[in-house]
C-alpha atoms as a PDB file:
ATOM      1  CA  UNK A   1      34.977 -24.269   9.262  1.00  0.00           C
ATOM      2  CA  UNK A   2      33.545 -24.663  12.839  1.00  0.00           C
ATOM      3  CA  UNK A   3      33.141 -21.961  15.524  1.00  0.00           C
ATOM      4  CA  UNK A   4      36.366 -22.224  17.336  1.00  0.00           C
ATOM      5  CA  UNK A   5      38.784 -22.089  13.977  1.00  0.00           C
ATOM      6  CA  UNK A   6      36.644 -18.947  12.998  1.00  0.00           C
ATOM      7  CA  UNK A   7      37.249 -17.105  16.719  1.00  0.00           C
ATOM      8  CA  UNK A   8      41.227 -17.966  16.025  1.00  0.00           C
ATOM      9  CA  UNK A   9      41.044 -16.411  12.775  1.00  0.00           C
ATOM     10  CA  UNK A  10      39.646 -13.461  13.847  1.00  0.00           C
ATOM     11  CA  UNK A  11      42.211 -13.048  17.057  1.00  0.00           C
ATOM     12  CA  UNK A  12      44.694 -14.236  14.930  1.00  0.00           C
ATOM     13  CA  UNK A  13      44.032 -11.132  12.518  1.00  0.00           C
ATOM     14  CA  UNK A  14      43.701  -8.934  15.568  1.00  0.00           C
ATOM     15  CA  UNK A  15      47.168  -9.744  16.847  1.00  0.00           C
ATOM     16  CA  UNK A  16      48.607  -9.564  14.272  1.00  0.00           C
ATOM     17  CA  UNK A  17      47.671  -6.395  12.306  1.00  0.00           C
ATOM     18  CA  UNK A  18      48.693  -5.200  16.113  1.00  0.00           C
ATOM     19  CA  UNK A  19      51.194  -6.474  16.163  1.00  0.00           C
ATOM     20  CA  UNK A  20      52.555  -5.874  12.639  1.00  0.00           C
ATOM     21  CA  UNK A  21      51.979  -1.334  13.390  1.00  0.00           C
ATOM     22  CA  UNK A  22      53.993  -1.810  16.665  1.00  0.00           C
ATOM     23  CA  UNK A  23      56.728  -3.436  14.669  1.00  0.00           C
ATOM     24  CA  UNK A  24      56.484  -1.481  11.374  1.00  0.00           C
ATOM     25  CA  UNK A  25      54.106   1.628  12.237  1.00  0.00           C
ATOM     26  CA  UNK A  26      56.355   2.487  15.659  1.00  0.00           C
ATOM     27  CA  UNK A  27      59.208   0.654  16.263  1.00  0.00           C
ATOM     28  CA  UNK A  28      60.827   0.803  12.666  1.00  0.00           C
ATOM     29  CA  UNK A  29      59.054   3.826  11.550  1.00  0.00           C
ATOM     30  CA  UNK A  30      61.871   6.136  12.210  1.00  0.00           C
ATOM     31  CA  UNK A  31      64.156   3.910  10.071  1.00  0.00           C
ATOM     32  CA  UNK A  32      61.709   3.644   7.103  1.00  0.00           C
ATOM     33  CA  UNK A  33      61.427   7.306   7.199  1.00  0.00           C
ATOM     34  CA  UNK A  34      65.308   7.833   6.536  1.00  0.00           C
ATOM     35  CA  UNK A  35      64.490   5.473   3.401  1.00  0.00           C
ATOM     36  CA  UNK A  36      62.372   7.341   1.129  1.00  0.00           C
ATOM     37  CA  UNK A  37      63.317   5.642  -2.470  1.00  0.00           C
ATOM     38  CA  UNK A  38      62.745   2.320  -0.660  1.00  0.00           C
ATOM     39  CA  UNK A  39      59.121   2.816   1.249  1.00  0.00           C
ATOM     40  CA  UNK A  40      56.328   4.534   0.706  1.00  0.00           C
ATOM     41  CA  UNK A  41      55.216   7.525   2.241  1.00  0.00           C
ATOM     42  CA  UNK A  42      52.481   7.428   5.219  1.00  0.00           C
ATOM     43  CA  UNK A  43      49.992   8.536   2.938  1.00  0.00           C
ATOM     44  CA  UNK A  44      50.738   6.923   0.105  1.00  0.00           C
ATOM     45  CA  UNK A  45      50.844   3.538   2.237  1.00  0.00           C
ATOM     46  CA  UNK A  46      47.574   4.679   3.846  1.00  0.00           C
ATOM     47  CA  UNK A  47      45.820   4.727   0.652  1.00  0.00           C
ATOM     48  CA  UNK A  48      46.455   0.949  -0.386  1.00  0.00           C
ATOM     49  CA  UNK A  49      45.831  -0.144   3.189  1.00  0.00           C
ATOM     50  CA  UNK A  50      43.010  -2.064   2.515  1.00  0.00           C
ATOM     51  CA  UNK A  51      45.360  -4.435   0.606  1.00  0.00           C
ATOM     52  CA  UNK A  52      47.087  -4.468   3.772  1.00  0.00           C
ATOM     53  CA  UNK A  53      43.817  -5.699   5.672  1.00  0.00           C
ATOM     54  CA  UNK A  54      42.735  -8.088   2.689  1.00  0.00           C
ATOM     55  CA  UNK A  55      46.839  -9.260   3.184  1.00  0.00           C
ATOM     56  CA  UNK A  56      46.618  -9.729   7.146  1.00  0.00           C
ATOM     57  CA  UNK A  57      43.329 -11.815   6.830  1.00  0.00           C
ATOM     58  CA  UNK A  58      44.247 -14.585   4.051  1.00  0.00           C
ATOM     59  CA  UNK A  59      48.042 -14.742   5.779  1.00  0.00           C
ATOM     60  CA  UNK A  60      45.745 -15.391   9.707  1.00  0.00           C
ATOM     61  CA  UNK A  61      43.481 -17.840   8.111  1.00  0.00           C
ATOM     62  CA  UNK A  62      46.390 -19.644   6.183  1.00  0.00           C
ATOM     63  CA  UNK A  63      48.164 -19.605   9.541  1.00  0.00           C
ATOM     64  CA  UNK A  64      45.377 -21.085  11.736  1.00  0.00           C
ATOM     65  CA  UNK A  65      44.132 -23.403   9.233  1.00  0.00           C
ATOM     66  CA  UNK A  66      47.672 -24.946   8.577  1.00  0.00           C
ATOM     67  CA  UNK A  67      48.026 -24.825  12.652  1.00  0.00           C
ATOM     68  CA  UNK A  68      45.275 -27.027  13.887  1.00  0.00           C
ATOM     69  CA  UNK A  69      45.486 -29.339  10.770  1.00  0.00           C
ATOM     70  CA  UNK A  70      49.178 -30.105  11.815  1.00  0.00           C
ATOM     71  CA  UNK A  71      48.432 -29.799  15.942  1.00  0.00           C
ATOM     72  CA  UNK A  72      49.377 -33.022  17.761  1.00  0.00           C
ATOM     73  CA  UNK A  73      48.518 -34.277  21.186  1.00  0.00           C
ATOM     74  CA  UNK A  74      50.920 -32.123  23.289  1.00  0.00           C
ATOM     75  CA  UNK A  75      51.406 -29.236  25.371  1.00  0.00           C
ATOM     76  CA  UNK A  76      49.898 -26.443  23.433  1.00  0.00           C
ATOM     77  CA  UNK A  77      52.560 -23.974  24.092  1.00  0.00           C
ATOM     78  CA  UNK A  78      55.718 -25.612  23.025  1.00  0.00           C
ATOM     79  CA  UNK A  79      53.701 -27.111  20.530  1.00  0.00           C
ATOM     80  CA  UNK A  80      52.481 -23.355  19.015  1.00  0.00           C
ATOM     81  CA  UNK A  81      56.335 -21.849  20.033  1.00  0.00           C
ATOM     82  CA  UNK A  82      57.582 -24.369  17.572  1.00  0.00           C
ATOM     83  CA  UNK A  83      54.833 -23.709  14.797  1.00  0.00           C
ATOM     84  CA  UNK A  84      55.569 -19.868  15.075  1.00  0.00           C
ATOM     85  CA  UNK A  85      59.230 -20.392  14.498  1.00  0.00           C
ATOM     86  CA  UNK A  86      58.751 -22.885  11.445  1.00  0.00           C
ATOM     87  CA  UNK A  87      56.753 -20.594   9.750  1.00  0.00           C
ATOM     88  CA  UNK A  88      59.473 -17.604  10.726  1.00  0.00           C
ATOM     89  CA  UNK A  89      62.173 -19.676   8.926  1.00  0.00           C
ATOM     90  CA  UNK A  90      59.202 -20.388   6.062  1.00  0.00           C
ATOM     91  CA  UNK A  91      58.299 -16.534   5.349  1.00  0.00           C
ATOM     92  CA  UNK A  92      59.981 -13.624   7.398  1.00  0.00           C
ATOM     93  CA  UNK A  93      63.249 -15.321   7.648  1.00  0.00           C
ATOM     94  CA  UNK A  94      64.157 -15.533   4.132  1.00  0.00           C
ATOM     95  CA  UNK A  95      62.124 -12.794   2.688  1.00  0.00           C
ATOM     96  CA  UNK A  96      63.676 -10.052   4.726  1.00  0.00           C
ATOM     97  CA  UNK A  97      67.267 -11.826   3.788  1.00  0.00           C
ATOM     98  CA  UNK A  98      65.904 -11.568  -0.099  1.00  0.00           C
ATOM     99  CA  UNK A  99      64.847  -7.985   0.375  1.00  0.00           C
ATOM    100  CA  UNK A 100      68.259  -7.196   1.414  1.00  0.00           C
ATOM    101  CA  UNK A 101      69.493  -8.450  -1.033  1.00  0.00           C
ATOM    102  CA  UNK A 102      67.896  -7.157  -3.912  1.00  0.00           C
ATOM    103  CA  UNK A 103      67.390  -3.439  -2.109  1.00  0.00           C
ATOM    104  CA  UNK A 104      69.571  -0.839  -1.044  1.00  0.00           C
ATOM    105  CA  UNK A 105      68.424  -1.403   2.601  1.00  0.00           C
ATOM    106  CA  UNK A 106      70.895  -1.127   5.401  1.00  0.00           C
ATOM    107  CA  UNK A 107      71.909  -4.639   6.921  1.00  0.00           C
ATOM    108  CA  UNK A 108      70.437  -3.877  10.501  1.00  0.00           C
ATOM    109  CA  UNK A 109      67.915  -2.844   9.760  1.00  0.00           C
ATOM    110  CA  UNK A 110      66.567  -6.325   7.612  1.00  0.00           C
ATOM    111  CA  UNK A 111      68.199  -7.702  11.072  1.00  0.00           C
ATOM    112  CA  UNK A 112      65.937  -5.822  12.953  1.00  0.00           C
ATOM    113  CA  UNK A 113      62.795  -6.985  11.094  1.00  0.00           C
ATOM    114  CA  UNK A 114      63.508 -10.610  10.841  1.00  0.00           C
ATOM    115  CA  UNK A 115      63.696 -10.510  14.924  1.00  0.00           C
ATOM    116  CA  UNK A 116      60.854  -8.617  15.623  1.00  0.00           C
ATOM    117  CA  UNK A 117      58.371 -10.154  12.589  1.00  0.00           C
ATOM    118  CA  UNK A 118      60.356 -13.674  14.148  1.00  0.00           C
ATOM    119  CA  UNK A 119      59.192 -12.691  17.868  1.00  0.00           C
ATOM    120  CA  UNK A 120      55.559 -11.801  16.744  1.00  0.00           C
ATOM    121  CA  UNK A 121      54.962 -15.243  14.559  1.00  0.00           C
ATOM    122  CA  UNK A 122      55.881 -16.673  18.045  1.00  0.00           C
ATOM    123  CA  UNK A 123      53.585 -14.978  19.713  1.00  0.00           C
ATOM    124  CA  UNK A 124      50.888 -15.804  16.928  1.00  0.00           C
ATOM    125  CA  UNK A 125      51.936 -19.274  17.559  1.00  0.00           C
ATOM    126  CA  UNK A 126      51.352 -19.370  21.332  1.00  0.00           C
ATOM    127  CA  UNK A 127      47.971 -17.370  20.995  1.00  0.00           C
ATOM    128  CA  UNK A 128      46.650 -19.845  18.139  1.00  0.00           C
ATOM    129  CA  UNK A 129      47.911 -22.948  19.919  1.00  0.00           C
ATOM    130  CA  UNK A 130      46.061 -21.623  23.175  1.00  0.00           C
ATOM    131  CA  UNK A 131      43.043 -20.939  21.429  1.00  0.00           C
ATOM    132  CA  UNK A 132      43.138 -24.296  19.883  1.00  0.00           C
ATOM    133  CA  UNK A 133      44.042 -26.498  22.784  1.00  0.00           C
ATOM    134  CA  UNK A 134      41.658 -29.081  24.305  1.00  0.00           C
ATOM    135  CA  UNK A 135      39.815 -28.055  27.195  1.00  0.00           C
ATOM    136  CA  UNK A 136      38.768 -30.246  30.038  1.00  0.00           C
ATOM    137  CA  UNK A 137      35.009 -30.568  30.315  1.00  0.00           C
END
């Protein structure tokens, strides 16, 4: 582990446990809300959330590690666009498609979350593949 993949971690984390209560904690709130038997209340939630923390860091680490292991020679943005979208067909994809299935969850709404958990992994993809581009000396 060297300096530079420990800074992406970290920002990584950042943006994404941002990222993740703009999607779940504002945007969908409202619609969780209606679903009481399928969520947890706010305070229950609040009271495992340090599963949630201990959840964001291993999935930003396994993200930037499997990044810049994989990066080739190319421009970093398409390059990090492209890795943010694999790993949206690898994880949020399919598990919100799962979830639907196997819970009483309206249809939209596991549309909803598969575009907006897709459109933040691409936006973790373009900030990891910035932050591990080559720089001119």
């Amino acid at each position: 582990m060297n300096k530079k993949f420990i800074i992406a971690w970290i920002v990584a984390f950042v943006v994404w446990m941002a990222g993740s209560f703009v999607v779940h904690g504002v945007l969908l709130e409202s619609r969780y809300a209606q679903l009481p038997n399928l969520y947890r209340s706010s305070a229950d939630a609040e009271s495992n959330m340090h599963l949630m923390l201990l959840a964001h860091i291993l999935l930003a680490g396994a993200f930037v590690w499997i990044y810049q292991r994989g990066r080739e020679d190319k421009p970093w943005l398409a390059q990090g666009l492209r890795f943010g979208l694999a790993v949206a067909f690898l994880t949020a994809i399919p598990m919100y498609m799962i979830y639907y299935v196997v819970q009483p969850m309206p249809g939209m709404l596991a549309v909803t979350q598969i575009v907006y958990d897709t459109v933040l992994l691409l936006i973790l993809g373009a900030v990891t593949a910035f932050l591990a581009r080559e720089t001119q000396q």
